[in-house]
Protein backbone atom coordinates (compact mmCIF):
# COMPACT_ATOMS: atom_id res chain seq x y z
CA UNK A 1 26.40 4.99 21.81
CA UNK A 2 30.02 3.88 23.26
CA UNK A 3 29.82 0.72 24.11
CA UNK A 4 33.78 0.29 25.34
CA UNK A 5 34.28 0.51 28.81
CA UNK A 6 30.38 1.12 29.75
CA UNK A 7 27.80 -0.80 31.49
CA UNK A 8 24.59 -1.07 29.69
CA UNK A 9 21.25 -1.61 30.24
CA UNK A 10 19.40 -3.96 28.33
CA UNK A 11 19.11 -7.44 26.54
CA UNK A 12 22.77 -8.81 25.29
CA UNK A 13 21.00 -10.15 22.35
CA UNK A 14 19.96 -7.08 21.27
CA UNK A 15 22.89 -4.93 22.29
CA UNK A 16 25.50 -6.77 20.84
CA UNK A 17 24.19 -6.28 16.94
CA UNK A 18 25.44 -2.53 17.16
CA UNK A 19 28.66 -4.16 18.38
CA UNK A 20 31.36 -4.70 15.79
CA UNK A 21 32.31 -7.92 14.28
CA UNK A 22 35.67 -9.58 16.03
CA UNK A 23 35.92 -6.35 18.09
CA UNK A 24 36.54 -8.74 21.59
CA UNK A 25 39.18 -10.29 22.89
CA UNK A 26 37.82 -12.59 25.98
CA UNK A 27 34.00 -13.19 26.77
CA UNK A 28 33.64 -14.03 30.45
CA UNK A 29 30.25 -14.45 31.64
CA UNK A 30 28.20 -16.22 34.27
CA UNK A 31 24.24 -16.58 32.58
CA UNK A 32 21.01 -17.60 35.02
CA UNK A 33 21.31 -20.63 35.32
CA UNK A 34 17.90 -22.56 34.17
CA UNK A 35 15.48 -22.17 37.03
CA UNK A 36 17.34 -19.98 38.65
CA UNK A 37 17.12 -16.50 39.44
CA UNK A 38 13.98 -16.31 39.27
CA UNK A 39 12.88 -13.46 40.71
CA UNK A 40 15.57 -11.63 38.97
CA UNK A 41 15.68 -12.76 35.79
CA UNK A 42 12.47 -14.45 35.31
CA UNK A 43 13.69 -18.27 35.09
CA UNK A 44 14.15 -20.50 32.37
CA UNK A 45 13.37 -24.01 31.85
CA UNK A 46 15.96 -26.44 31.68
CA UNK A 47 13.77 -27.54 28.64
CA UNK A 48 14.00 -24.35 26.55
CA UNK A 49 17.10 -23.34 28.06
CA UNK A 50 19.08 -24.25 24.94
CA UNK A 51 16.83 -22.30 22.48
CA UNK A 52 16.96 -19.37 24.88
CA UNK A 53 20.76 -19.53 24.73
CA UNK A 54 21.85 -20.18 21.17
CA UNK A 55 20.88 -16.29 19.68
CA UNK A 56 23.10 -14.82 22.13
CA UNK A 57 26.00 -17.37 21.17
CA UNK A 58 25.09 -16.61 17.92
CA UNK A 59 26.19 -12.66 18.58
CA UNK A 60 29.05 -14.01 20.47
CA UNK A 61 30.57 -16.04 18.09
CA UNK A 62 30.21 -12.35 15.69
CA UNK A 63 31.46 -10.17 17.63
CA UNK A 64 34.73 -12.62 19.43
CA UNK A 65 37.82 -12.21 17.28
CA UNK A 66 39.13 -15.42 15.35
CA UNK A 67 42.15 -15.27 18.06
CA UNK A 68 39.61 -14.60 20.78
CA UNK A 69 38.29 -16.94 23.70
CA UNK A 70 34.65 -17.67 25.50
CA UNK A 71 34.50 -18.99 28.37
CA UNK A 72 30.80 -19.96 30.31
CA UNK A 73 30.65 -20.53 33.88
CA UNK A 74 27.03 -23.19 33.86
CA UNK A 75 26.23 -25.71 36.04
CA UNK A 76 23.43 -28.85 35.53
CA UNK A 77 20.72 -28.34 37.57
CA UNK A 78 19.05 -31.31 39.34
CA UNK A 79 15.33 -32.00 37.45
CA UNK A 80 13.21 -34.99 38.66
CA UNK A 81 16.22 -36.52 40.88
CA UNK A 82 18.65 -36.32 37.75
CA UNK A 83 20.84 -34.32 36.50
CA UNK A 84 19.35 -32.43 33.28
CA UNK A 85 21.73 -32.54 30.42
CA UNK A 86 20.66 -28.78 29.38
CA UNK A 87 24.24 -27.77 29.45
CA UNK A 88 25.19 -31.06 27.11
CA UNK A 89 22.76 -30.29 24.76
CA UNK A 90 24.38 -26.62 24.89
CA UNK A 91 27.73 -27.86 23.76
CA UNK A 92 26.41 -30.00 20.90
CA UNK A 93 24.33 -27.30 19.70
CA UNK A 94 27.41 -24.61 20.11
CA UNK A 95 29.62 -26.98 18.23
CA UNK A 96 27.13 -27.73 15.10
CA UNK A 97 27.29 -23.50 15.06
CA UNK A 98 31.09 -23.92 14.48
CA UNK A 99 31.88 -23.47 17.82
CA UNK A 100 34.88 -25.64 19.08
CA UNK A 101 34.77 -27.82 22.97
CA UNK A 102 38.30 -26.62 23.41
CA UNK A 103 38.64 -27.33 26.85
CA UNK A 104 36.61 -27.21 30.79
CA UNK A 105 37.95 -25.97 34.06
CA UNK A 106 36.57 -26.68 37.07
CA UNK A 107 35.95 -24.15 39.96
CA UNK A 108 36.34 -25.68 43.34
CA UNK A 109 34.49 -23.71 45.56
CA UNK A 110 37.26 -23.94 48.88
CA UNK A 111 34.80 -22.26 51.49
CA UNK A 112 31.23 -24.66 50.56
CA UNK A 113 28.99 -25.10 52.93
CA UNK A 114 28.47 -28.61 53.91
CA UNK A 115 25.35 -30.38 53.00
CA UNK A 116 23.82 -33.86 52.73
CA UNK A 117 20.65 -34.92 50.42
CA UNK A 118 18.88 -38.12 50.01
CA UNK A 119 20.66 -39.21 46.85
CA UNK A 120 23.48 -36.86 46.49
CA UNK A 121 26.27 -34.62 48.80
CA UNK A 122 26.22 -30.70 48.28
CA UNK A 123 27.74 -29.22 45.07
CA UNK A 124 31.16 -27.88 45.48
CA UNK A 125 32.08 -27.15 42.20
CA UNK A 126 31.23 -25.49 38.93
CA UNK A 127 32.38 -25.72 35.37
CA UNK A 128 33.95 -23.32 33.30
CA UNK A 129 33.83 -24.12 29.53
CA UNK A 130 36.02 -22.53 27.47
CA UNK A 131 35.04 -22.26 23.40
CA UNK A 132 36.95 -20.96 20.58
CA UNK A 133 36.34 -20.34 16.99
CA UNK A 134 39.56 -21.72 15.63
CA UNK A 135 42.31 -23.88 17.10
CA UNK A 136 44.79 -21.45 17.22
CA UNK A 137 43.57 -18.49 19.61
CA UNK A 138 45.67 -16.29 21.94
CA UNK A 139 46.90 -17.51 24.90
CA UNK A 140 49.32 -16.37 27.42
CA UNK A 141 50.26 -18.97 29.99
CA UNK A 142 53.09 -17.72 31.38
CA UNK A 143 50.82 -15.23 33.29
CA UNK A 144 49.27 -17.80 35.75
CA UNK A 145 52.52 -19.88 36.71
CA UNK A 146 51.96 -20.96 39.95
CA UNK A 147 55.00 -21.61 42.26
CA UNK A 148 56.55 -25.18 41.53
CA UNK A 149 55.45 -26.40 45.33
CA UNK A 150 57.45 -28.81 47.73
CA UNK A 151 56.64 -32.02 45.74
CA UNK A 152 59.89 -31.08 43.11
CA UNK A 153 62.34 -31.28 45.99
CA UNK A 154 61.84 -35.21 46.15
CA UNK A 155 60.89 -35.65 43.03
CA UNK A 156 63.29 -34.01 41.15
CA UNK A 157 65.96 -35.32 43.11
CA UNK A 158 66.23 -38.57 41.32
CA UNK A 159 65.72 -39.04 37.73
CA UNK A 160 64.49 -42.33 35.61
CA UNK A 161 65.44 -42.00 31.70
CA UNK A 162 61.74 -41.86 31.45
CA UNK A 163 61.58 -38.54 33.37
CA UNK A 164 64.35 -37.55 31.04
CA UNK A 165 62.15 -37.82 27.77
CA UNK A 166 58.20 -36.80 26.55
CA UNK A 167 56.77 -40.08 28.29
CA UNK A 168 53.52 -40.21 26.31
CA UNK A 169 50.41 -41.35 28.69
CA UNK A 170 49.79 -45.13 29.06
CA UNK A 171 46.25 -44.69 28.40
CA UNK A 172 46.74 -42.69 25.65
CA UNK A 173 45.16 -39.66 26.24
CA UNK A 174 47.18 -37.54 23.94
CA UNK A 175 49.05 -36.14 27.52
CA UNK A 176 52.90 -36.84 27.92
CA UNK A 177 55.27 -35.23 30.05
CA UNK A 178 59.02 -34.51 30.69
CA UNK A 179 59.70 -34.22 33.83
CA UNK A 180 63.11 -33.37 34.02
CA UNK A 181 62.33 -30.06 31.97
CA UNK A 182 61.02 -28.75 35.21
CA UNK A 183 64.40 -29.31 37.42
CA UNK A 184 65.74 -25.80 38.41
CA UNK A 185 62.52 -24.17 37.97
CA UNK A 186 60.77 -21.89 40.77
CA UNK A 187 56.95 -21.55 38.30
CA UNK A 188 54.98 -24.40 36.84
CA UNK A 189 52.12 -23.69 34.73
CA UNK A 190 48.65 -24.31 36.42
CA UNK A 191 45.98 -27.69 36.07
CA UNK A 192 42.61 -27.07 34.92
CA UNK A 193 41.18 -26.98 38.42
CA UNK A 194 40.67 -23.48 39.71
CA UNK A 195 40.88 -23.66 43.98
CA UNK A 196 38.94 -20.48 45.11
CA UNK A 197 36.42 -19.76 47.65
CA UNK A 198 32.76 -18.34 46.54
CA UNK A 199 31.91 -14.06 47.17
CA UNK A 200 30.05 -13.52 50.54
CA UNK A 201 30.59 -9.91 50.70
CA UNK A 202 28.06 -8.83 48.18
CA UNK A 203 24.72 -9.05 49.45
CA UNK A 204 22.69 -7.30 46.52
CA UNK A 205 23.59 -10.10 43.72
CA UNK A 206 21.99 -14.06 44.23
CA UNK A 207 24.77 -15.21 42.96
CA UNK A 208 28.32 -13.55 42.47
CA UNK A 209 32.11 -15.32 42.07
CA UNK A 210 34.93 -13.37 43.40
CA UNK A 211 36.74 -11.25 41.04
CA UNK A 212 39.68 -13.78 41.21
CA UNK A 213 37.86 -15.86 39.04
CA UNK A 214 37.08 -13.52 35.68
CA UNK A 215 40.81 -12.59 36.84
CA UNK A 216 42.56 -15.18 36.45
CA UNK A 217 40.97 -16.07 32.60
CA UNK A 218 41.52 -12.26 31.62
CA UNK A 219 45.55 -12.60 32.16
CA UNK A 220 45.23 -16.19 30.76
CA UNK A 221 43.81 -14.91 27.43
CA UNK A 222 44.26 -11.34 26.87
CA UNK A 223 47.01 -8.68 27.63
CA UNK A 224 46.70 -5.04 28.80
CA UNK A 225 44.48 -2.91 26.81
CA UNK A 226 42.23 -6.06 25.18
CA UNK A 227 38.48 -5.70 25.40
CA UNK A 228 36.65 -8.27 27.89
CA UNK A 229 33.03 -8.88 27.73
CA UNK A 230 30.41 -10.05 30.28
CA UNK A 231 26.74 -10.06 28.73
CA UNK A 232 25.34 -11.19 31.70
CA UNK A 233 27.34 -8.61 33.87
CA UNK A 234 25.59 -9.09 37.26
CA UNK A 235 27.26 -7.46 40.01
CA UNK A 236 30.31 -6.53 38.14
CA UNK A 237 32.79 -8.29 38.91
CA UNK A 238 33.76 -9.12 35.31
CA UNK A 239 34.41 -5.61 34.64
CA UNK A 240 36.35 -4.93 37.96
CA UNK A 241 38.64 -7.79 37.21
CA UNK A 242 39.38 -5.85 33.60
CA UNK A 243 39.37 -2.44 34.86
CA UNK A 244 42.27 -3.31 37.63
CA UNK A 245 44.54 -5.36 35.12
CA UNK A 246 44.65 -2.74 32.35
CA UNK A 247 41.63 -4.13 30.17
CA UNK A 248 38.92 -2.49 28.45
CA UNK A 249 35.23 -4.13 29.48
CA UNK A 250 31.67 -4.06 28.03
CA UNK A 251 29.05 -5.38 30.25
CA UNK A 252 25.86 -5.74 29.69
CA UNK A 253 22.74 -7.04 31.82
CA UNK A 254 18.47 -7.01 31.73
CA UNK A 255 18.57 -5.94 35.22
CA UNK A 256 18.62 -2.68 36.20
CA UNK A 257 19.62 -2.85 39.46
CA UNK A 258 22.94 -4.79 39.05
CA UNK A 259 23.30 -2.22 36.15
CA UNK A 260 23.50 0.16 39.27
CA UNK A 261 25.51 -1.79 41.15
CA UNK A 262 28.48 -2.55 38.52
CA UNK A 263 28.67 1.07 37.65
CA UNK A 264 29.03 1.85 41.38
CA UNK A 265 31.44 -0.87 42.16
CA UNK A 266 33.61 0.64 39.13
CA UNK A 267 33.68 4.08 40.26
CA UNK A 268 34.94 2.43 43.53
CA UNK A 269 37.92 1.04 41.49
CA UNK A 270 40.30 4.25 41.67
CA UNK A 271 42.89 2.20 39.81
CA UNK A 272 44.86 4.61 37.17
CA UNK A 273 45.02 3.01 34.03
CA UNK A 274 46.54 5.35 31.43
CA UNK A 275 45.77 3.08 28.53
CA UNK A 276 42.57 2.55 29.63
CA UNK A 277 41.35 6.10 30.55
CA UNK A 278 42.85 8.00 27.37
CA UNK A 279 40.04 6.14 25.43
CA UNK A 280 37.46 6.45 28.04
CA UNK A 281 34.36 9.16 26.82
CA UNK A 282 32.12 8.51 30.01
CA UNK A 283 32.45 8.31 33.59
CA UNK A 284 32.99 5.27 35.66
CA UNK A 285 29.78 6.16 37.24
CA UNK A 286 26.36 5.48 36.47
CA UNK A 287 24.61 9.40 35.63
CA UNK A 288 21.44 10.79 34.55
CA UNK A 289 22.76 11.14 31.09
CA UNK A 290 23.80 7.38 30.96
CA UNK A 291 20.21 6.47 32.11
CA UNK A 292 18.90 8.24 29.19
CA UNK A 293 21.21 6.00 26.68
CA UNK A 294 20.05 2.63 28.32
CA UNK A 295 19.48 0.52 25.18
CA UNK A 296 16.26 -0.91 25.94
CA UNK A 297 15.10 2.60 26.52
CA UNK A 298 14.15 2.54 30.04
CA UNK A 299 15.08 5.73 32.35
């Protein structure tokens, strides 16, 4: 079966042992969160949620090259009027696998609902944890510059001799900056806090982020022509995000309606991508002959 550039049925566990060893470049994925979904995806308990987990991270960590990044959009869920520290217990059970914390983003959500409970205000943010197998993995910053904004004009108008040299953080936190490198500049590279408003349009998925969002990671830590995969692939958005910036994609999800839905969403993405499409071997869409490959066998 070709797994490059297809959507396929079935469980990503499962799947991903036919997939070659440090074959992808960026793993972007959103999983059900525990309790979540049920309906969809059957639930799982904040309890189990880490033993659940680990075999798939297990086939990540396989198949991601050493030079390759994962990145997991999770958020705590609230259990018994606390916060349950599934998604702790995640990390310290990806890290004794060899797994390295290399850093967290956080996704502010800019169009949340407001919303008051008795003991705490309504979420408006998300994490996105990004792990690595070894310290030195590819990234490309220079592809999310942002513009430098208005602060620089004051700012950089009058200069200390600390703004002229690495001025190392007072409460040493291993930051230090130079401020003065930035005089002259029009692009400043980004913070760790993503601004970007949730997906509304989609209707058929319980729980979809905008394609901005795999977006922004894929030109962070890939270039054109890299392989991106989303095992929990959802309404496709992942793959959409890859497809338009020149990247290959494997998705893969239990569900077979979202299965649907990302392969229709893709053959809605008339994007020509010559480095891309030379390698392709089946259509964007989803087809009676692809429904016969689905890997858990269903038709």
């Amino acid at each position: 079966m070709n797994y490059l550039d297809n959507i396929i049925l079935g469980d990503c566990e499962d799947v991903l042992k036919d997939v070659p060893s440090d074959s992808i470049d960026l793993i972007f994925t959103s999983p059900p969160y525990a309790d979540q979904r049920q309906q969809t995806y059957g639930g799982i308990s904040p309890d189990d949620y880490v033993d659940w987990f680990m075999p798939k991270a297990d086939q990540f960590f396989r198949v991601l090259k050493p030079t390759g990044t994962f990145v997991l959009n999770i958020k705590e869920r609230v259990a018994n009027g606390e916060r349950h520290v599934y998604v702790i217990d995640l990390i310290l059970e990806m890290r004794k696998r060899g797994w390295l914390w290399t850093e967290e983003f956080v996704w502010h959500k800019k169009n949340s609902y407001p919303g008051k409970w008795p003991n705490r205000f309504r979420d408006n943010w998300e994490r996105l944890i990004q792990f690595n197998r070894h310290k030195k993995f590819n990234m490309y910053q220079e592809a999310v510059m942002v513009p430098v904004g208005g602060w620089a004009k004051h700012r950089l108008s009058s200069l200390s001799d600390t703004d002229k040299m690495r001025d190392e953080s007072r409460v040493g936190s291993g930051f230090g900056k130079n401020v003065s490198n930035w005089v002259g500049r029009d692009m400043v590279y980004p913070n760790n806090v993503i601004h970007m408003a949730t997906e509304s349009s989609n209707k058929r998925h319980s729980a979809v982020f905008p394609i901005g969002l795999p977006a922004w990671f894929i030109r962070l830590f890939t270039q054109p022509s890299d392989t991106v995969l989303d095992p929990f692939i959802g309404s496709g958005s992942t793959a959409v995000a890859a497809l338009r910036l020149g990247r290959h994609y494997i998705g893969i999800d239990t569900n077979r309606e979202y299965v649907d839905l990302s392969r229709q969403r893709i053959q809605n993405t008339q994007i020509p991508l010559p480095g891309v499409a030379e390698h392709r071997e089946i259509p964007y869409a989803a087809s009676s002959s692809d429904k016969e490959v689905d890997h858990n066998g269903a038709t």
